[in-house]
N, C-alpha and C. Protein backbone atom coordinates (compact mmCIF):
# COMPACT_ATOMS: atom_id res chain seq x y z
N UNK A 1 0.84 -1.18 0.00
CA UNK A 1 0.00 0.00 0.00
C UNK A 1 0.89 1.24 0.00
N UNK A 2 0.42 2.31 -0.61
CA UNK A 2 1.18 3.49 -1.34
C UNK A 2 1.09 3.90 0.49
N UNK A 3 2.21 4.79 0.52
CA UNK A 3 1.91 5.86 1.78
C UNK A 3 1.10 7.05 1.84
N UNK A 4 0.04 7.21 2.56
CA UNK A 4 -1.13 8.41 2.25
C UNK A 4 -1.07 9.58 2.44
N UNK A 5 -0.30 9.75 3.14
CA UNK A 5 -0.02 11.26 3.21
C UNK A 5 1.26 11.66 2.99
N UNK A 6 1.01 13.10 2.75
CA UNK A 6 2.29 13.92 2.25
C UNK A 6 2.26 15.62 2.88
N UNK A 7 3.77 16.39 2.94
CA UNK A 7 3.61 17.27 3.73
C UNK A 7 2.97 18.69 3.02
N UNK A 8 2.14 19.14 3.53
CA UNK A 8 1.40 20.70 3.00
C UNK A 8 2.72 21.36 1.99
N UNK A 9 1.53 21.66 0.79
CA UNK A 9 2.60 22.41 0.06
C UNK A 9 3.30 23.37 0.78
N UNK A 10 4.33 23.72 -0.02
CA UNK A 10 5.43 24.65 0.77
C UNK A 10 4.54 25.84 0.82
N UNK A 11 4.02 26.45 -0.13
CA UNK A 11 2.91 27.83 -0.24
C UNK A 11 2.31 27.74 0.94
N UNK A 12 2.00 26.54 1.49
CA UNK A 12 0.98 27.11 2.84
C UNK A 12 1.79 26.97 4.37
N UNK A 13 1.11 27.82 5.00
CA UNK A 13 1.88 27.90 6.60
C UNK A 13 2.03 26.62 6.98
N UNK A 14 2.85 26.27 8.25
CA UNK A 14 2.90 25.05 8.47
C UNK A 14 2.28 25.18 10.09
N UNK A 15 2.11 26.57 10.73
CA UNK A 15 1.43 25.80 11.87
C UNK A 15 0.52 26.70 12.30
N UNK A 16 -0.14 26.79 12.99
CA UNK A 16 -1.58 27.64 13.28
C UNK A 16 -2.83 26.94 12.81
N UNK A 17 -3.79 28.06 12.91
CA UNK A 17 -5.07 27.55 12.67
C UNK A 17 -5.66 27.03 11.33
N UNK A 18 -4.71 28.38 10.97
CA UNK A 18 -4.78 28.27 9.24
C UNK A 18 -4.05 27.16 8.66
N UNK A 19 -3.25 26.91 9.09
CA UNK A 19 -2.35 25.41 8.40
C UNK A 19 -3.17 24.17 8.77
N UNK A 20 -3.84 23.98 10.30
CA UNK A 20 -5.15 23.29 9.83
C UNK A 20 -6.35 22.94 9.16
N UNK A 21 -6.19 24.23 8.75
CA UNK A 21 -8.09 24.17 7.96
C UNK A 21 -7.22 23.89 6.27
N UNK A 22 -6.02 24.41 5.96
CA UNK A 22 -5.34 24.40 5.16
C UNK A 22 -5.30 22.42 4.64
N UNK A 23 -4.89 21.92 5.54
CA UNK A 23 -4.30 20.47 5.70
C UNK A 23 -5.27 19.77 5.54
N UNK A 24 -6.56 19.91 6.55
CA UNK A 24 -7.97 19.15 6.42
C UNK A 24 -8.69 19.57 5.26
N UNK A 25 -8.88 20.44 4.43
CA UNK A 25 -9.24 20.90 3.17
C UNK A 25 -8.37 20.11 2.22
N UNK A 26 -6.95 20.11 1.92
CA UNK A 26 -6.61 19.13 1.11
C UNK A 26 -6.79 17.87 1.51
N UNK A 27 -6.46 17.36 2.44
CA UNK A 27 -6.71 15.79 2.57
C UNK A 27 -7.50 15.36 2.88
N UNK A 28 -9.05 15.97 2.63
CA UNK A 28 -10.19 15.22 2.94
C UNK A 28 -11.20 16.13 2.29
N UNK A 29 -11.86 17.01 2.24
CA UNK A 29 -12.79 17.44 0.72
C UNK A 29 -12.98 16.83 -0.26
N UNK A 30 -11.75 17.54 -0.65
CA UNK A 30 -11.15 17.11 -1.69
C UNK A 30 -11.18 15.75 -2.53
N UNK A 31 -10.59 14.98 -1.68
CA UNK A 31 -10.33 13.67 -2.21
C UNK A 31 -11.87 12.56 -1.63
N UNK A 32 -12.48 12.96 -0.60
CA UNK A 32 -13.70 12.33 -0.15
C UNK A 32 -14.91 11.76 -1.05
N UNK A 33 -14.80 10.03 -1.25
CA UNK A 33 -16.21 9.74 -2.42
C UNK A 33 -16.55 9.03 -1.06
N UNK A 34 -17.49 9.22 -0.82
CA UNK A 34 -18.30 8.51 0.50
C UNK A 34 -18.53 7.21 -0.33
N UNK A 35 -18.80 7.00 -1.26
CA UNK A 35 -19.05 5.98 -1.72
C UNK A 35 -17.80 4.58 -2.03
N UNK A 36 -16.85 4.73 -1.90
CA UNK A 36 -15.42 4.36 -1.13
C UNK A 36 -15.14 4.08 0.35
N UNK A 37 -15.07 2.94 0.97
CA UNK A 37 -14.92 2.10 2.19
C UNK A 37 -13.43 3.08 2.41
N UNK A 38 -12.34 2.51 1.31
CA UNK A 38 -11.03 3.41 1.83
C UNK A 38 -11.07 4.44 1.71
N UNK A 39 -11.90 5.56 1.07
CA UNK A 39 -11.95 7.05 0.96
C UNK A 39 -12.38 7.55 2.38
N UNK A 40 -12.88 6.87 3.14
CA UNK A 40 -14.22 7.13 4.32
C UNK A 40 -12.67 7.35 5.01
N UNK A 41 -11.89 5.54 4.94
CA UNK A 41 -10.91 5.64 6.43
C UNK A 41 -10.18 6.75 6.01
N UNK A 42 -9.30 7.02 5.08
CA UNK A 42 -8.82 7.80 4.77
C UNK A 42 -8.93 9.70 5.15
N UNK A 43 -10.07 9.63 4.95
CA UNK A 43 -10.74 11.08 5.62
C UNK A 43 -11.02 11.02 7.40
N UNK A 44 -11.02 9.52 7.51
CA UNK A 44 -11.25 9.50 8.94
C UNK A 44 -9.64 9.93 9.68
N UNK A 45 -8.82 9.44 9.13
CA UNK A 45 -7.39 9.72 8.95
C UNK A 45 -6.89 11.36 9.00
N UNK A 46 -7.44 11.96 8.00
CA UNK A 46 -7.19 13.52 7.87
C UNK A 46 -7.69 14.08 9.02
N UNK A 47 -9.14 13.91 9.41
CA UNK A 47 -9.71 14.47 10.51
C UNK A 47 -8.67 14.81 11.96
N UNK A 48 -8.13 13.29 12.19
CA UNK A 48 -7.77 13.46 13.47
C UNK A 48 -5.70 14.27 13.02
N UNK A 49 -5.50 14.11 11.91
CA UNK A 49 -3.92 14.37 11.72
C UNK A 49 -3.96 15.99 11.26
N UNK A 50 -2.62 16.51 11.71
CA UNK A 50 -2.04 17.63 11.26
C UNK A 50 -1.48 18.39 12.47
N UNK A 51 -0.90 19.92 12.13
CA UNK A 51 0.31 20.73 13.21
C UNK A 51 -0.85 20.60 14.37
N UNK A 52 -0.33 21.26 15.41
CA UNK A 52 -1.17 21.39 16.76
C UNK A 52 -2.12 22.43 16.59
N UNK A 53 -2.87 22.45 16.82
CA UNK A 53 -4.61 23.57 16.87
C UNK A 53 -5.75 22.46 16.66
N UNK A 54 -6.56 23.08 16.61
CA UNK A 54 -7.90 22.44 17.08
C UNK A 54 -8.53 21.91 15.48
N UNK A 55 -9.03 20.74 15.37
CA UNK A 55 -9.50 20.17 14.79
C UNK A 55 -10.64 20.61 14.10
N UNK A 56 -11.09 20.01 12.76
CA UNK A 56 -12.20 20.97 12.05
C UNK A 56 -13.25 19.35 11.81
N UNK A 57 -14.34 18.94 12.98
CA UNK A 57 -14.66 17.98 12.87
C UNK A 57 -16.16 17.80 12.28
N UNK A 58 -16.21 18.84 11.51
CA UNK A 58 -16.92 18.96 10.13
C UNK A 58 -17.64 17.89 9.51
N UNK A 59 -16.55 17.19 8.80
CA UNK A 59 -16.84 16.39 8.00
C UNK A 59 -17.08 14.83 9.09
N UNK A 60 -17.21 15.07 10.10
CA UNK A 60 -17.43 13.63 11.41
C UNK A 60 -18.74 13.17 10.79
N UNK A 61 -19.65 14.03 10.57
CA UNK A 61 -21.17 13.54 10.33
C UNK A 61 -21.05 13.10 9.23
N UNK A 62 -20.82 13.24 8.17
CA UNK A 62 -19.75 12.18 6.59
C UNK A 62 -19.60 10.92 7.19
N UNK A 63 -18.45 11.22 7.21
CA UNK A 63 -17.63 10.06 7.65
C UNK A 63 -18.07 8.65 8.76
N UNK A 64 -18.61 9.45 9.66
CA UNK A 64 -18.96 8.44 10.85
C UNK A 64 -20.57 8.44 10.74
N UNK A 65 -21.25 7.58 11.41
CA UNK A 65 -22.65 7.04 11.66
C UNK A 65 -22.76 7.93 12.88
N UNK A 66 -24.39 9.00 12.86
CA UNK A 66 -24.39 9.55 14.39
C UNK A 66 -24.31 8.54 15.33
N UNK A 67 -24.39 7.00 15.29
CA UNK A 67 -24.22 5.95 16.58
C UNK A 67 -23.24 6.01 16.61
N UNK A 68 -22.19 6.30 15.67
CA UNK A 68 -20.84 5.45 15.96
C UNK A 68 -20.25 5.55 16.99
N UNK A 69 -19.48 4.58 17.29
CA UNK A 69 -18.51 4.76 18.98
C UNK A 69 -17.09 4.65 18.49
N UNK A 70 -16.34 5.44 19.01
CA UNK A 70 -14.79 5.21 19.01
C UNK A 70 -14.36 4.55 20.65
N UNK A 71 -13.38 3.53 20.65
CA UNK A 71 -13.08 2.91 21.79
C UNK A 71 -11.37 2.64 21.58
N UNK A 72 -11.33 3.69 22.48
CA UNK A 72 -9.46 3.11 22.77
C UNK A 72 -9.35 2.44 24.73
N UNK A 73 -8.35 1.06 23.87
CA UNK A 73 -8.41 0.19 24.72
C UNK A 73 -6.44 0.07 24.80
N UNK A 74 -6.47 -0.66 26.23
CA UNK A 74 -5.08 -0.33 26.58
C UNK A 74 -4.97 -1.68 27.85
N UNK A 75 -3.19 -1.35 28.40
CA UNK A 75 -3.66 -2.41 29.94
C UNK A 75 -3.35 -1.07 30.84
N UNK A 76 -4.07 -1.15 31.84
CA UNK A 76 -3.43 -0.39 33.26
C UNK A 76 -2.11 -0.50 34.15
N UNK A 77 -1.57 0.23 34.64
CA UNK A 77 -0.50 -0.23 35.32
C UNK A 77 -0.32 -1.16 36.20
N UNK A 78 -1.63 -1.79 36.42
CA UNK A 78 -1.78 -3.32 37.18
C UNK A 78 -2.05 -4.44 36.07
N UNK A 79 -1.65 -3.99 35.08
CA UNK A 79 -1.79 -5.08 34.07
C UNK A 79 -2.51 -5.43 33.96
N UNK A 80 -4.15 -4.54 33.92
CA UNK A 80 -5.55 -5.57 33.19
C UNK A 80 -5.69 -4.44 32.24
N UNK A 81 -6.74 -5.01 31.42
CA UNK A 81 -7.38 -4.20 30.61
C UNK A 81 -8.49 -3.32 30.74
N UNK A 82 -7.84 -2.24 29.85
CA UNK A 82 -9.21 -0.97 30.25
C UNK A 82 -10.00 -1.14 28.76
N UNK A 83 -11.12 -0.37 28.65
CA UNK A 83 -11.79 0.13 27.61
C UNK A 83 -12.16 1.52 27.44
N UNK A 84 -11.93 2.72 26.55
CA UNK A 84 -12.73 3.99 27.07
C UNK A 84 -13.75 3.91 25.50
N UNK A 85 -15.31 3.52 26.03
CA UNK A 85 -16.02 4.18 24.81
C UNK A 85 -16.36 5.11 24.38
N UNK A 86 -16.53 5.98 23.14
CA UNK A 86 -17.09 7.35 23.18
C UNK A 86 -17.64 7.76 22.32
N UNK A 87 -18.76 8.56 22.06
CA UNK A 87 -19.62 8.70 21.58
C UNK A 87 -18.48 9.52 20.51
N UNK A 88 -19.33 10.36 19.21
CA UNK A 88 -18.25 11.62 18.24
C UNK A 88 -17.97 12.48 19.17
N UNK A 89 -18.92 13.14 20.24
CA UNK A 89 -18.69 14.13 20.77
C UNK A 89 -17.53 13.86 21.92
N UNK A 90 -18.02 12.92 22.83
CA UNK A 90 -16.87 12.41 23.72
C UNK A 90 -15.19 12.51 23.05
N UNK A 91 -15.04 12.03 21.87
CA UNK A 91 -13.33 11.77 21.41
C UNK A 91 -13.45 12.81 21.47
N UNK A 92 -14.06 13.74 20.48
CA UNK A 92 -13.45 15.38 19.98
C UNK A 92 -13.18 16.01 21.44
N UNK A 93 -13.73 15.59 22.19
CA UNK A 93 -13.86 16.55 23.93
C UNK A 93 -12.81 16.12 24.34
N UNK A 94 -12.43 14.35 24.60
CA UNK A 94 -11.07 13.83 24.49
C UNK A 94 -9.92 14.27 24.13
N UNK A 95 -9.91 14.59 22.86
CA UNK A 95 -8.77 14.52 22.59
C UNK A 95 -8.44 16.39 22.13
N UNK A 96 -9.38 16.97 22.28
CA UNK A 96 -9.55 18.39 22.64
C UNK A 96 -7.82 19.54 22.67
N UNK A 97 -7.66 18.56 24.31
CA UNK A 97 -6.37 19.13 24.86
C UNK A 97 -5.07 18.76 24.17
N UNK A 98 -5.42 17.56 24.20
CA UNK A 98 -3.99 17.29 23.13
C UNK A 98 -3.95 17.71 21.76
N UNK A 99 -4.56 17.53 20.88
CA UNK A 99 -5.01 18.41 19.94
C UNK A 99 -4.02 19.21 19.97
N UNK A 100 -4.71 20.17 20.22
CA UNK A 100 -4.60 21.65 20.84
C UNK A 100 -3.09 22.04 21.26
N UNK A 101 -2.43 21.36 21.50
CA UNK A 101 -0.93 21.42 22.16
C UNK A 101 0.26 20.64 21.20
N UNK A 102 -0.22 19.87 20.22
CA UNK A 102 0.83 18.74 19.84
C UNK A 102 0.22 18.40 18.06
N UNK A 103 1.43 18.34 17.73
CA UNK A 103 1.61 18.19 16.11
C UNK A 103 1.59 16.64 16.34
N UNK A 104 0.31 16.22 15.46
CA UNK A 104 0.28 14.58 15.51
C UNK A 104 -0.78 14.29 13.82
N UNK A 105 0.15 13.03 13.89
CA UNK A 105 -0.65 12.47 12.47
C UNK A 105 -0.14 11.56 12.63
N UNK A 106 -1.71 10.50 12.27
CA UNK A 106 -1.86 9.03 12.38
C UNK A 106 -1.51 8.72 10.78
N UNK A 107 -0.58 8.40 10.42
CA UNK A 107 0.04 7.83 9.35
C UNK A 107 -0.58 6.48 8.99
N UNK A 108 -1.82 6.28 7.97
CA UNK A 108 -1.98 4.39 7.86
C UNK A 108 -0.63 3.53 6.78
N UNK A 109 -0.20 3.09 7.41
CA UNK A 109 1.17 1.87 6.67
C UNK A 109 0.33 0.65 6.14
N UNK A 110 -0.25 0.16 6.63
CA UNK A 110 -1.52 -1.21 5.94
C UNK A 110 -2.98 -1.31 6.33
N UNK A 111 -3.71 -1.82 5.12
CA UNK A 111 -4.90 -1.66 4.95
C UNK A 111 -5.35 -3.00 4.60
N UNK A 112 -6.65 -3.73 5.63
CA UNK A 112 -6.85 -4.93 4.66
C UNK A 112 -8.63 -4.88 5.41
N UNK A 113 -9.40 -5.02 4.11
CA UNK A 113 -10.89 -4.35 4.02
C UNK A 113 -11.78 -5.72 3.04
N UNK A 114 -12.47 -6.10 3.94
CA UNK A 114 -13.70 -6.80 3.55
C UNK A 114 -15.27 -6.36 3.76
N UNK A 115 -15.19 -6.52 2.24
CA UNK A 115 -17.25 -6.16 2.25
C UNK A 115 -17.70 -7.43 2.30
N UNK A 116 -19.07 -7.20 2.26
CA UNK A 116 -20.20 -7.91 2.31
C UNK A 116 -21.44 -7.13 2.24
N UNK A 117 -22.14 -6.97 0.99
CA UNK A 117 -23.44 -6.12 0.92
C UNK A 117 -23.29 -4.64 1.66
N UNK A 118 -23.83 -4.61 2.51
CA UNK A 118 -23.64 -3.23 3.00
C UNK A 118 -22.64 -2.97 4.48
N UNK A 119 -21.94 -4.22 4.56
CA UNK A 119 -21.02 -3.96 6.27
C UNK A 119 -19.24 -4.41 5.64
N UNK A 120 -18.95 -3.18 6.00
CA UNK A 120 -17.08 -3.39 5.85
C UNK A 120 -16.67 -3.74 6.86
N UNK A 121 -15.41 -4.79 7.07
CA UNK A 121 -14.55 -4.52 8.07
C UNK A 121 -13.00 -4.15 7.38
N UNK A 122 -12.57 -3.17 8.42
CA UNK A 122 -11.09 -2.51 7.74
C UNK A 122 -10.06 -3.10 8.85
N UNK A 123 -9.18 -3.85 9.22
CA UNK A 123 -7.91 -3.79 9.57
C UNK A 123 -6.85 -2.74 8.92
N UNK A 124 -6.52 -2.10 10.05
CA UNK A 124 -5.86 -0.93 9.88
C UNK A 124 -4.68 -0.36 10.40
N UNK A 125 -3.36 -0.36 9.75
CA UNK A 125 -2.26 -0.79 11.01
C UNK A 125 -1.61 1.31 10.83
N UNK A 126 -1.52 1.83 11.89
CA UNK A 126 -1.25 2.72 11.99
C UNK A 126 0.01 3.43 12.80
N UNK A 127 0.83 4.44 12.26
CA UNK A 127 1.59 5.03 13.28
C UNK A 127 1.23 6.34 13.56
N UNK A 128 2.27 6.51 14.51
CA UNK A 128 1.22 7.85 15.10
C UNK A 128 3.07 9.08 15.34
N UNK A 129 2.74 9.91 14.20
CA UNK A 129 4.27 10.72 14.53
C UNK A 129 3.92 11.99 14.67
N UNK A 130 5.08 12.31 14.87
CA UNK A 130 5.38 14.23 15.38
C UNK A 130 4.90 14.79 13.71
N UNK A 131 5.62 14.60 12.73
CA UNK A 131 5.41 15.39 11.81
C UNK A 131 5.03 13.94 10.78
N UNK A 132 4.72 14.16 9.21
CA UNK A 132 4.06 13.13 8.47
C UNK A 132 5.27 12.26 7.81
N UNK A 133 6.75 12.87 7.60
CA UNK A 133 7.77 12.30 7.38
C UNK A 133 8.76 11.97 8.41
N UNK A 134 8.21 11.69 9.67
CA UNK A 134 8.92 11.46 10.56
C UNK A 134 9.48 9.49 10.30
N UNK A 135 10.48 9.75 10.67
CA UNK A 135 11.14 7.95 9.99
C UNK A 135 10.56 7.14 11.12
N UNK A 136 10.94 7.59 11.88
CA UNK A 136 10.75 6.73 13.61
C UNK A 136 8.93 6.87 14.13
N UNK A 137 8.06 6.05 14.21
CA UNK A 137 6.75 6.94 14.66
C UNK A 137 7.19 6.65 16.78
N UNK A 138 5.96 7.85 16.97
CA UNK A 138 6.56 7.58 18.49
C UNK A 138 5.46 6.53 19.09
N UNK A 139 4.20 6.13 18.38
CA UNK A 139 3.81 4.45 18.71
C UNK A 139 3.27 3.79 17.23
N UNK A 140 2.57 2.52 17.44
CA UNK A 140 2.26 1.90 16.61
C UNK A 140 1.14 1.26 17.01
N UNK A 141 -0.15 0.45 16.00
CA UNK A 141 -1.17 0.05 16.29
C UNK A 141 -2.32 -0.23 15.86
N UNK A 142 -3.32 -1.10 15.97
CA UNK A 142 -4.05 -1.55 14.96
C UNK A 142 -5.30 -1.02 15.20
N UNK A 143 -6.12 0.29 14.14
CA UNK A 143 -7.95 0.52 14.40
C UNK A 143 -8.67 -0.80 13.58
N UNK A 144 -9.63 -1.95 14.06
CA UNK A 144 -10.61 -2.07 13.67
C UNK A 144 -11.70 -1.39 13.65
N UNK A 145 -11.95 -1.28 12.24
CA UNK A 145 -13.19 -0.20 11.84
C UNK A 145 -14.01 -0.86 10.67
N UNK A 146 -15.40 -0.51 11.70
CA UNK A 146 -16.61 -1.51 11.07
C UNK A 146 -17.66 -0.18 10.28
N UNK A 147 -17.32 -0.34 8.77
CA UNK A 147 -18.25 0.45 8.31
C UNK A 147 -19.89 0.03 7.99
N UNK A 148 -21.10 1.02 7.80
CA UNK A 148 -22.16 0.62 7.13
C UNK A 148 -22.25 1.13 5.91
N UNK A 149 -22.90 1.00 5.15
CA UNK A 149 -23.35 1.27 3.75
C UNK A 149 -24.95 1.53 3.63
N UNK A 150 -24.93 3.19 3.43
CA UNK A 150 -26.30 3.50 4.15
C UNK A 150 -27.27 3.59 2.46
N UNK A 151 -28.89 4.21 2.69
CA UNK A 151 -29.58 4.00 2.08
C UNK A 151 -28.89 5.13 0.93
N UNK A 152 -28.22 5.59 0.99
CA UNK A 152 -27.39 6.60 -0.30
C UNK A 152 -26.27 6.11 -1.07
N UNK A 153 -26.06 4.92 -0.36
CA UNK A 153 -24.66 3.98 -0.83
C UNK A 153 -23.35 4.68 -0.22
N UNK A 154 -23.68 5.12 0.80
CA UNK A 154 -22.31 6.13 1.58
C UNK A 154 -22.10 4.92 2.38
N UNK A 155 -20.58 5.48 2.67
CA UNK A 155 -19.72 4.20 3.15
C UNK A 155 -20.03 5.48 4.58
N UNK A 156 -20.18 5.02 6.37
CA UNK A 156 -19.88 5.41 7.21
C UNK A 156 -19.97 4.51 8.50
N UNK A 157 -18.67 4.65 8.94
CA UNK A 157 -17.83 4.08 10.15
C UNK A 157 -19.15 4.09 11.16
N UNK A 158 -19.03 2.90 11.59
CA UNK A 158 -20.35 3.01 12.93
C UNK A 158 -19.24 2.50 13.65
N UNK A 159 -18.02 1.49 13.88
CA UNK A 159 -17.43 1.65 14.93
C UNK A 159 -15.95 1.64 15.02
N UNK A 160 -15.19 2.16 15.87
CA UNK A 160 -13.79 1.34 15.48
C UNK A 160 -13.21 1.72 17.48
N UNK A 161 -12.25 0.29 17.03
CA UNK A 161 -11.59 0.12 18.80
C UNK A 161 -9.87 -0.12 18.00
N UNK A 162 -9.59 0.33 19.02
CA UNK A 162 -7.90 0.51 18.25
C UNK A 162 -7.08 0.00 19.72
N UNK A 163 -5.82 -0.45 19.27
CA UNK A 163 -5.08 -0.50 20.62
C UNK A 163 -3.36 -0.25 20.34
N UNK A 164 -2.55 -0.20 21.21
CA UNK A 164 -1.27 0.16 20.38
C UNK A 164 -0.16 -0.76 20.75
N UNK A 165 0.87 -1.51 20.29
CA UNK A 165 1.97 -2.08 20.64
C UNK A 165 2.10 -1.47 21.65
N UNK A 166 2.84 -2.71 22.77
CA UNK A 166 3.54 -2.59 23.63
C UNK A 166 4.86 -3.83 24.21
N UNK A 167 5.25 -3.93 25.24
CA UNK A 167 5.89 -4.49 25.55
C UNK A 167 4.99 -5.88 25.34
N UNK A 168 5.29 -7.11 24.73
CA UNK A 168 4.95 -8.22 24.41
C UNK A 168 3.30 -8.46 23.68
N UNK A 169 3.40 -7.15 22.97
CA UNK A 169 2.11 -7.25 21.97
C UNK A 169 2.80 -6.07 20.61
N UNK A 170 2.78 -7.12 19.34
CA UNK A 170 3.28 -6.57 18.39
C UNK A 170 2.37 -6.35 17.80
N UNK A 171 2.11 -5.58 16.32
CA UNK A 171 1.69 -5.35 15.11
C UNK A 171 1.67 -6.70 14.35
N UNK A 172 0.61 -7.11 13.92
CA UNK A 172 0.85 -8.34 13.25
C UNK A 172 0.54 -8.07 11.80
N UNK A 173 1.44 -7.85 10.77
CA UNK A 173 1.81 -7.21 9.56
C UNK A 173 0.60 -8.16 8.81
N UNK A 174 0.62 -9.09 9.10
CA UNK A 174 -0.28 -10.00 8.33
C UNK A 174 -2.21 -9.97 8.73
N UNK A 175 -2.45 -8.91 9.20
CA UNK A 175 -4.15 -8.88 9.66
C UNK A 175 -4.73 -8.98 8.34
């Protein structure tokens, strides 16, 4: 799979508000056929990536199902497992602060997507870096994301749970 993103033309700023709306305008308008399973993740992709400022979560009602839930899952420092579910509004409130403070983009490296009539599932192996050509990412990790295929033939995400490498849990290149 080709690598999906690339860095803002040189013509545009690289950090502020404007280099966001700048970044999310090319990599997701633009290129968005709802009618495309990978166009959907892909924009789901743009949404959350680019310099630090606040997110333009616009195009969420596109992209995602008003049910949909996002769930990031992890272990605790007692070594069990957590779950956090969240509604669209919950992540954006989530992830708000960080946002807001930190240049991040979820880079997708592999993609492997099965239909069936109207329900996708996407295995989705992702890194997560400072800038979009960063060599090293600072984690790694897999979103399952379960799309529907609504009465318009739009592809939109009703769920995805993601989790990230750690000490004795790898990326399994082969999902």
């Amino acid at each position: 799979m080709a690598l999906l993103w690339q860095e803002p033309s040189p013509h545009h700023a690289t950090t502020g508000s404007y280099a966001r709306k700048t970044w999310m305008q090319t990599m997701t308008k633009s290129k968005l056929d709802p009618t495309d399973a990978g166009s959907v993740i892909d924009a789901m992709y743009a949404m959350v990536s680019g310099p630090a400022g606040p997110r333009d979560w616009s195009l969420q009602k596109t992209v995602f199902h008003p049910d949909a839930r996002q769930m990031r899952t992890g272990l605790g420092p007692d070594g069990k497992p957590w779950i956090k579910v969240m509604t669209l509004d919950d992540y954006a409130a989530d992830t708000k602060t960080f946002f807001a403070s930190n240049d991040f983009f979820e880079i997708e490296v592999a993609r492997r997507v099965h239909e069936f009539g109207n329900i996708a599932h996407a295995w989705s192996i992702y890194e997560a870096r400072r800038a979009p050509n960063d060599t090293t990412p600072e984690r790694r990790g897999i979103n399952s994301i379960q799309l529907y295929r609504n009465e318009r033939g739009h592809w939109q995400i009703m769920s995805m749970i993601w989790d990230n490498e750690r000490p004795g849990l790898a990326v399994d290149w082969n999902v």
